[in-house]
Protein backbone atom coordinates (compact mmCIF):
# COMPACT_ATOMS: atom_id res chain seq x y z
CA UNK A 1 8.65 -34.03 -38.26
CA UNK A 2 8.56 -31.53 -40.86
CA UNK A 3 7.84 -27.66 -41.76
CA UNK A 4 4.69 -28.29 -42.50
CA UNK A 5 3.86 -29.71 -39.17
CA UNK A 6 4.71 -26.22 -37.57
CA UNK A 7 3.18 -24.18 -40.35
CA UNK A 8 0.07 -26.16 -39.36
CA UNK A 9 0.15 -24.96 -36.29
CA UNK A 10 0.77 -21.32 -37.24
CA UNK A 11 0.32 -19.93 -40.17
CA UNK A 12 2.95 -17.04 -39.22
CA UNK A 13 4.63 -19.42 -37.33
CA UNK A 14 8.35 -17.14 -37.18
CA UNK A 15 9.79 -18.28 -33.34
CA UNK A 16 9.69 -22.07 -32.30
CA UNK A 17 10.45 -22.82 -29.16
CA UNK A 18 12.35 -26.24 -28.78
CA UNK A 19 12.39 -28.18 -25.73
CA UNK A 20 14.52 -31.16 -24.86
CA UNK A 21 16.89 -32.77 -21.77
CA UNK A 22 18.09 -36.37 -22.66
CA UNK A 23 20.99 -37.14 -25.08
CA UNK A 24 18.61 -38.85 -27.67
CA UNK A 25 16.21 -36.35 -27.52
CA UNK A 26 19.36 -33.76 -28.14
CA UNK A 27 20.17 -35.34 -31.03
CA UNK A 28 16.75 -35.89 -32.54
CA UNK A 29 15.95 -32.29 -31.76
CA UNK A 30 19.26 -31.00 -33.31
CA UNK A 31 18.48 -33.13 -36.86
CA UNK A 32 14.44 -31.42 -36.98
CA UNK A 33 16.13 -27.67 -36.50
CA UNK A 34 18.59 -28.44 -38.84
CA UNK A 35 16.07 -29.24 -41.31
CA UNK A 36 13.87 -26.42 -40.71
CA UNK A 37 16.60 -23.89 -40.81
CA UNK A 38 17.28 -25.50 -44.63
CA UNK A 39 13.73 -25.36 -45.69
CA UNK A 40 12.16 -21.96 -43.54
CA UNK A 41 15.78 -19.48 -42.97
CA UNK A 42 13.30 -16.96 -41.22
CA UNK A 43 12.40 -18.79 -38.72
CA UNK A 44 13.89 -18.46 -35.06
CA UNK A 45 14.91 -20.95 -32.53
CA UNK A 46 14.88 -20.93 -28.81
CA UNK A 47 14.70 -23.75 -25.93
CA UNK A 48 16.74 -26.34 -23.77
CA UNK A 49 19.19 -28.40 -25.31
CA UNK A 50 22.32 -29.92 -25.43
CA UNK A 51 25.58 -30.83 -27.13
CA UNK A 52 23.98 -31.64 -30.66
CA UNK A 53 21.22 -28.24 -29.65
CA UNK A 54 24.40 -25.91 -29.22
CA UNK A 55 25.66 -26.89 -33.05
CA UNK A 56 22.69 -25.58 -34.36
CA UNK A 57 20.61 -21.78 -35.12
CA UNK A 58 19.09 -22.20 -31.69
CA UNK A 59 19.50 -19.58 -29.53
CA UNK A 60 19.87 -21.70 -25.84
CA UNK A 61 18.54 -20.95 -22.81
CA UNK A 62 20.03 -23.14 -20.97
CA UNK A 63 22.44 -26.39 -21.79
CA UNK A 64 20.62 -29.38 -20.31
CA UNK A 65 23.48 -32.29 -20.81
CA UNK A 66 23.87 -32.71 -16.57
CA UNK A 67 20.04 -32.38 -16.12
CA UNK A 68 19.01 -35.68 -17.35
CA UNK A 69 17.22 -37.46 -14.38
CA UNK A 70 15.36 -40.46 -14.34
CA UNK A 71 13.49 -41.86 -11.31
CA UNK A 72 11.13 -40.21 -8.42
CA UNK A 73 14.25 -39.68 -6.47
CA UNK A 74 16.17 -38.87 -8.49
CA UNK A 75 13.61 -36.17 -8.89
CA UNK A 76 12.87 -35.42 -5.51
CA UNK A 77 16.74 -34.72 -4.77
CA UNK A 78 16.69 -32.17 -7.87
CA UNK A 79 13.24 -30.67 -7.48
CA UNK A 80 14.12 -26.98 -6.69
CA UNK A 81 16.42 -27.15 -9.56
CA UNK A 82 13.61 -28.05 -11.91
CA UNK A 83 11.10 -25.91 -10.13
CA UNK A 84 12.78 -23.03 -10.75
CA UNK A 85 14.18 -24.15 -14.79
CA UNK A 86 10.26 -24.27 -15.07
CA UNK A 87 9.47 -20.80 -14.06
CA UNK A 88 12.55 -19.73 -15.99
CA UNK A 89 11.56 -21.49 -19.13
CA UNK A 90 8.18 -20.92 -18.88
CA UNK A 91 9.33 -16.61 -18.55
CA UNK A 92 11.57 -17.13 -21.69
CA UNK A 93 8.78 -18.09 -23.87
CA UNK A 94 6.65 -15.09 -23.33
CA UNK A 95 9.30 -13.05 -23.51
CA UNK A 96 10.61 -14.44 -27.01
CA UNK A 97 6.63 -14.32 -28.56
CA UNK A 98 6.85 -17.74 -28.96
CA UNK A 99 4.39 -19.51 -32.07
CA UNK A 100 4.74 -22.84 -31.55
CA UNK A 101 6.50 -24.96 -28.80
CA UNK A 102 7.65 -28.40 -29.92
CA UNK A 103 8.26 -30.89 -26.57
CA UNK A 104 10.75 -33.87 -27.31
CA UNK A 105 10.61 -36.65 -24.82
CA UNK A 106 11.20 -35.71 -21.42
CA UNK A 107 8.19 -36.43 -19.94
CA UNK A 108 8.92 -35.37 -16.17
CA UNK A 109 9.78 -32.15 -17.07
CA UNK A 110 8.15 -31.33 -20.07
CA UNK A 111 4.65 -32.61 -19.34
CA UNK A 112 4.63 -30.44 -16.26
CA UNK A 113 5.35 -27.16 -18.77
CA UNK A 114 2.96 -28.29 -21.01
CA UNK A 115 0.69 -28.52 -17.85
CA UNK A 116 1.47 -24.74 -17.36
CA UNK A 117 1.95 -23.53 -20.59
CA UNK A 118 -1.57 -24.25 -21.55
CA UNK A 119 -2.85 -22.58 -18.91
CA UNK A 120 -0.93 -19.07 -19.12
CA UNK A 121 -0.94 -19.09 -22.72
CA UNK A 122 -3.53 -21.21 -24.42
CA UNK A 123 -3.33 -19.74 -28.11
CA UNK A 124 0.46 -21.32 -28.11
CA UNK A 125 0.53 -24.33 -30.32
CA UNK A 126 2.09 -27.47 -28.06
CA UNK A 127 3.38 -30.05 -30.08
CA UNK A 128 5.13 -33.46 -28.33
CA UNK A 129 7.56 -35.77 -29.97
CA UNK A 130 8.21 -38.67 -28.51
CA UNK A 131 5.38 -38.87 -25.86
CA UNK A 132 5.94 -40.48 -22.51
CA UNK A 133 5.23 -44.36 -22.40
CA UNK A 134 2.16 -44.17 -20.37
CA UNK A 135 1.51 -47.78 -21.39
CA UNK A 136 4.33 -49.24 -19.89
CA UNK A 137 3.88 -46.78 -16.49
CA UNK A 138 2.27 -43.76 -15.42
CA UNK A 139 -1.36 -44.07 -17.57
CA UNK A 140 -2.52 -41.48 -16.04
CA UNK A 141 -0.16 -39.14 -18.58
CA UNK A 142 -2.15 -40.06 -21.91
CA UNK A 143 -4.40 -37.59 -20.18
CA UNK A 144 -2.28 -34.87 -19.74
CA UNK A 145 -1.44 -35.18 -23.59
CA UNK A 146 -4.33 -34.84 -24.72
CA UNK A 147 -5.58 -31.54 -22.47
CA UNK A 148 -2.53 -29.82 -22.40
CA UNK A 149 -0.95 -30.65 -26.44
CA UNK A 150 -2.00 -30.11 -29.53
CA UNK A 151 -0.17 -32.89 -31.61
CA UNK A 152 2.03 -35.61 -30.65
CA UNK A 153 4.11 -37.20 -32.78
CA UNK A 154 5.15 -40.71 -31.97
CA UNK A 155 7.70 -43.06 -33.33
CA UNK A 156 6.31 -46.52 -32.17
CA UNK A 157 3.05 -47.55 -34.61
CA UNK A 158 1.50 -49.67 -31.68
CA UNK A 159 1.10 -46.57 -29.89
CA UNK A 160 -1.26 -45.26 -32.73
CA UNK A 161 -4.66 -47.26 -31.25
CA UNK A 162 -4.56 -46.01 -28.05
CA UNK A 163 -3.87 -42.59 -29.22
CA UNK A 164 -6.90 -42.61 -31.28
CA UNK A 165 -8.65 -44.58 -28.37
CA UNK A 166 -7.67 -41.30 -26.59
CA UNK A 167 -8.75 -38.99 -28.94
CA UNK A 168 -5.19 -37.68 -29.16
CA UNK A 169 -4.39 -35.83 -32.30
CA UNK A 170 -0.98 -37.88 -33.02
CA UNK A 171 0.81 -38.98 -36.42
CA UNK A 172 3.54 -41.75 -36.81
CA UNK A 173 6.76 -40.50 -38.02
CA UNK A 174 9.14 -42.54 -38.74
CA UNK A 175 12.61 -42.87 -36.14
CA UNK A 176 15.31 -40.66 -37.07
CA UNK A 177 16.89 -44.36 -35.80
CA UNK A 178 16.28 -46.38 -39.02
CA UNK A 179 17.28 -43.89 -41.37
CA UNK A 180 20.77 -43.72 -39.44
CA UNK A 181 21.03 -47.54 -39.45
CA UNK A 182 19.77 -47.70 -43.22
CA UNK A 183 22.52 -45.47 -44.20
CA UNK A 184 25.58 -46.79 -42.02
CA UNK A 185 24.48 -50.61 -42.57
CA UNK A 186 22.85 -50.47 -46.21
CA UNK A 187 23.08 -54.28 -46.03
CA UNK A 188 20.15 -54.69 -43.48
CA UNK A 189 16.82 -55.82 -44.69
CA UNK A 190 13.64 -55.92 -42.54
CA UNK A 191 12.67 -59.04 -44.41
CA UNK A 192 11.45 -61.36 -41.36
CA UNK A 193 12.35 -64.40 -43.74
CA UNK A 194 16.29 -63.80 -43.86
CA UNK A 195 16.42 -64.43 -39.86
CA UNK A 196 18.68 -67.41 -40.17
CA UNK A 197 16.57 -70.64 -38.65
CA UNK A 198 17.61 -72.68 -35.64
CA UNK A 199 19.19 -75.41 -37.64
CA UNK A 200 21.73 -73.48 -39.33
CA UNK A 201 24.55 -72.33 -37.96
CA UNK A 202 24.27 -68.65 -37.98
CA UNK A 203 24.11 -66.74 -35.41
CA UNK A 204 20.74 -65.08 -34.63
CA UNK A 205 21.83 -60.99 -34.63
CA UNK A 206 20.45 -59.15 -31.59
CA UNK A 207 20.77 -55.21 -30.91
CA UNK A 208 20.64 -53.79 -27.36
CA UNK A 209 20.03 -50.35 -27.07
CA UNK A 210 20.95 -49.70 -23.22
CA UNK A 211 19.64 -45.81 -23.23
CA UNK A 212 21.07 -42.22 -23.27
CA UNK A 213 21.26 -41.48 -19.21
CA UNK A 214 24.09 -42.78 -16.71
CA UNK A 215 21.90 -43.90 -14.37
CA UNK A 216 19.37 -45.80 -16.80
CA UNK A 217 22.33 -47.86 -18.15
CA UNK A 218 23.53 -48.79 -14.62
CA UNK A 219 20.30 -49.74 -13.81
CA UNK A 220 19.79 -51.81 -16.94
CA UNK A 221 23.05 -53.13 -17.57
CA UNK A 222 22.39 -56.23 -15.10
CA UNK A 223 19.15 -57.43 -16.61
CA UNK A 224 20.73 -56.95 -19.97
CA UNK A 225 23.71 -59.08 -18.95
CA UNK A 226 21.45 -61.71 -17.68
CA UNK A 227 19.45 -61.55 -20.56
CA UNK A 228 21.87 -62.05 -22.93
CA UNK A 229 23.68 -64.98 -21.29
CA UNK A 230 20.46 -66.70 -20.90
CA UNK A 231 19.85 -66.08 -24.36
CA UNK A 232 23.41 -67.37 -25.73
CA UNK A 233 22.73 -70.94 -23.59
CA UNK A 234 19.68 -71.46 -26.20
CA UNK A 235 20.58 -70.54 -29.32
CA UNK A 236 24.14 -68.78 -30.79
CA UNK A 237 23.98 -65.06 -31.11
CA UNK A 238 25.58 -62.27 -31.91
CA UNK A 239 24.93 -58.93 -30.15
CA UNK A 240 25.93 -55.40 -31.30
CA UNK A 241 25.43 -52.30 -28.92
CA UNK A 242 23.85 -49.28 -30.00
CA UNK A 243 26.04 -46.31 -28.09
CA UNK A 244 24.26 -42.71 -27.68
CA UNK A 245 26.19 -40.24 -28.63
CA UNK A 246 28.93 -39.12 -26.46
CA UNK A 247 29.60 -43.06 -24.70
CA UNK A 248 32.57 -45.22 -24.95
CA UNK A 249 31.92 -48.76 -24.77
CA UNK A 250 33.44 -48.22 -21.55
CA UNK A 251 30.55 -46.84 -20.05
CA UNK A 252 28.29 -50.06 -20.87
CA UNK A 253 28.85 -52.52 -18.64
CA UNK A 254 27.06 -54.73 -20.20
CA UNK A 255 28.88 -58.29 -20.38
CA UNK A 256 27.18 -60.50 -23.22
CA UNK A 257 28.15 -63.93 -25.06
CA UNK A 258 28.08 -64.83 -28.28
C-alpha cells in the first residue's frame, strides 16, 4: 500500500486511523506507517496496534498484543471485552477527525467496526488490507466488504476474480512477505523449473508458515506434524519454519523429518 492509496481516498487526507490485532498484521501495519511518515511527515496516526505499532509515529489507543483471538469461543469468552474496545474505538475516531481508516486483517473485529463505522460516519474512507478469507469460511463476509469498505487490498492474486465477481473495489499488492524473503535469501528464484525432480537426490524444500496466534499454532501444529512425516515417507525434504515475530522455535511444536 502506498500514499497514494490514502490520498485517493482524501484529498486532505491529514489523520489516518490504523487498525490492527494479530502479530502479522502488527508488523505489516508498522512497515505501511513507516513509509508514509517518510513520504507525507504531516500526516497523523492513530489506531490499535502492537509491538512493531508502538515503534512507530502512531499515537495508540490501545496495545492489542494479548487480544489476538481466534475461534467462536474463543470469542464468546472475550465478547464484553471486544464490545466495549468497539465502542471505545469507534469514540476515538470521531474524536481524532479521522480521514481515512485503513483495516488490516482481523476480520472478527474489524469487519464488525467497519459494519458500524459506515453507518455513523459514512463520508469516512474504509480501506481493508488483508480481507478475511471468506472463500475458505464465512462467505457471507465478501458482502460485508463490499457495503461497508471502500477498497480492499489483497495479497493473494486468486482472490482478484471473485473480488471483481463481487464488484469489490480491490487491488493486488504485493506481500510485504516476499520482499523480506528476497532480501534475507537473495539466492531464491521463483523459477518452477529449478524444483529439483524426483530422481535426483535433492531434497524437495518446503516452508511452513504455522501463524502469528498461540492458539492457531497449537491447533495446527498436529496436522502440520502429520503432514510433514507423511510427506518425508514419499519423497526427501527439507523443511524450514517461518517464525512471526516475537516466537522461539520453542513455541512451534511442530516435529518434522527430513
Amino acid at each position: 500500500m502506498t500514499t497514494n492509496s490514502l490520498s485517493q481516498a482524501s484529498s486532505n487526507t491529514r489523520h489516518i486511523v490504523v487498525i490492527c490485532g494479530e502479530p502479522s498484521g502488527d508488523v505489516y501495519a508498522a512497515q505501511w506507517i513507516k513509509h508514509w511518515h517518510q513520504h507525507q511527515p504531516d500526516w497523523q496516526f492513530f489506531g490499535l496496534g502492537g509491538h512493531h505499532c508502538a515503534h512507530t509515529p502512531m499515537h495508540l489507543w490501545q496495545r492489542m498484543d494479548q487480544l489476538s483471538i481466534m475461534g467462536f469461543w474463543q470469542y464468546v469468552r472475550n465478547r464484553s471485552v471486544f464490545h466495549r474496545l468497539l465502542g471505545q474505538t469507534l469514540s476515538n475516531i470521531k474524536a481524532c477527525q479521522a480521514t481515512a481508516v485503513v483495516l488490516v486483517d482481523y476480520g472478527g473485529f474489524n469487519l464488525a467496526l467497519a459494519q458500524q463505522l459506515h453507518l455513523a460516519h459514512p463520508g469516512i474512507p474504509i480501506l481493508y488490507a488483508i480481507p478475511p478469507k471468506w472463500w475458505a469460511w464465512g462467505k457471507w463476509r465478501h458482502a460485508r466488504l463490499r457495503q461497508d469498505t471502500h477498497h480492499v487490498f489483497s495479497f493473494l492474486p486468486f482472490e482478484a476474480v471473485d473480488l471483481a465477481h463481487h464488484k469489490i473495489n480491490h487491488t493486488i499488492v504485493n506481500h510485504p512477505l516476499i520482499e523480506t524473503i528476497a532480501s534475507s535469501c537473495p539466492t531464491l528464484t521463483h523459477d518452477a523449473q529449478s524444483l529439483p525432480s524426483a530422481s535426483t537426490n535433492e531434497p524437495f524444500r518446503l516452508t511452513c508458515m504455522p501463524g502469528s496466534r498461540p492458539q492457531e499454532i497449537q491447533g495446527l501444529s498436529k496436522i502440520l506434524s502429520h503432514a510433514l512425516t507423511l510427506t518425508a515417507q514419499t519423497i526427501a525434504i527439507e523443511v524450514s519454519i517461518i517464525l512471526a515475530p516475537g516466537q522461539s522455535p520453542a513455541t512451534i511444536p511442530i516435529q518434522s523429518t527430513s
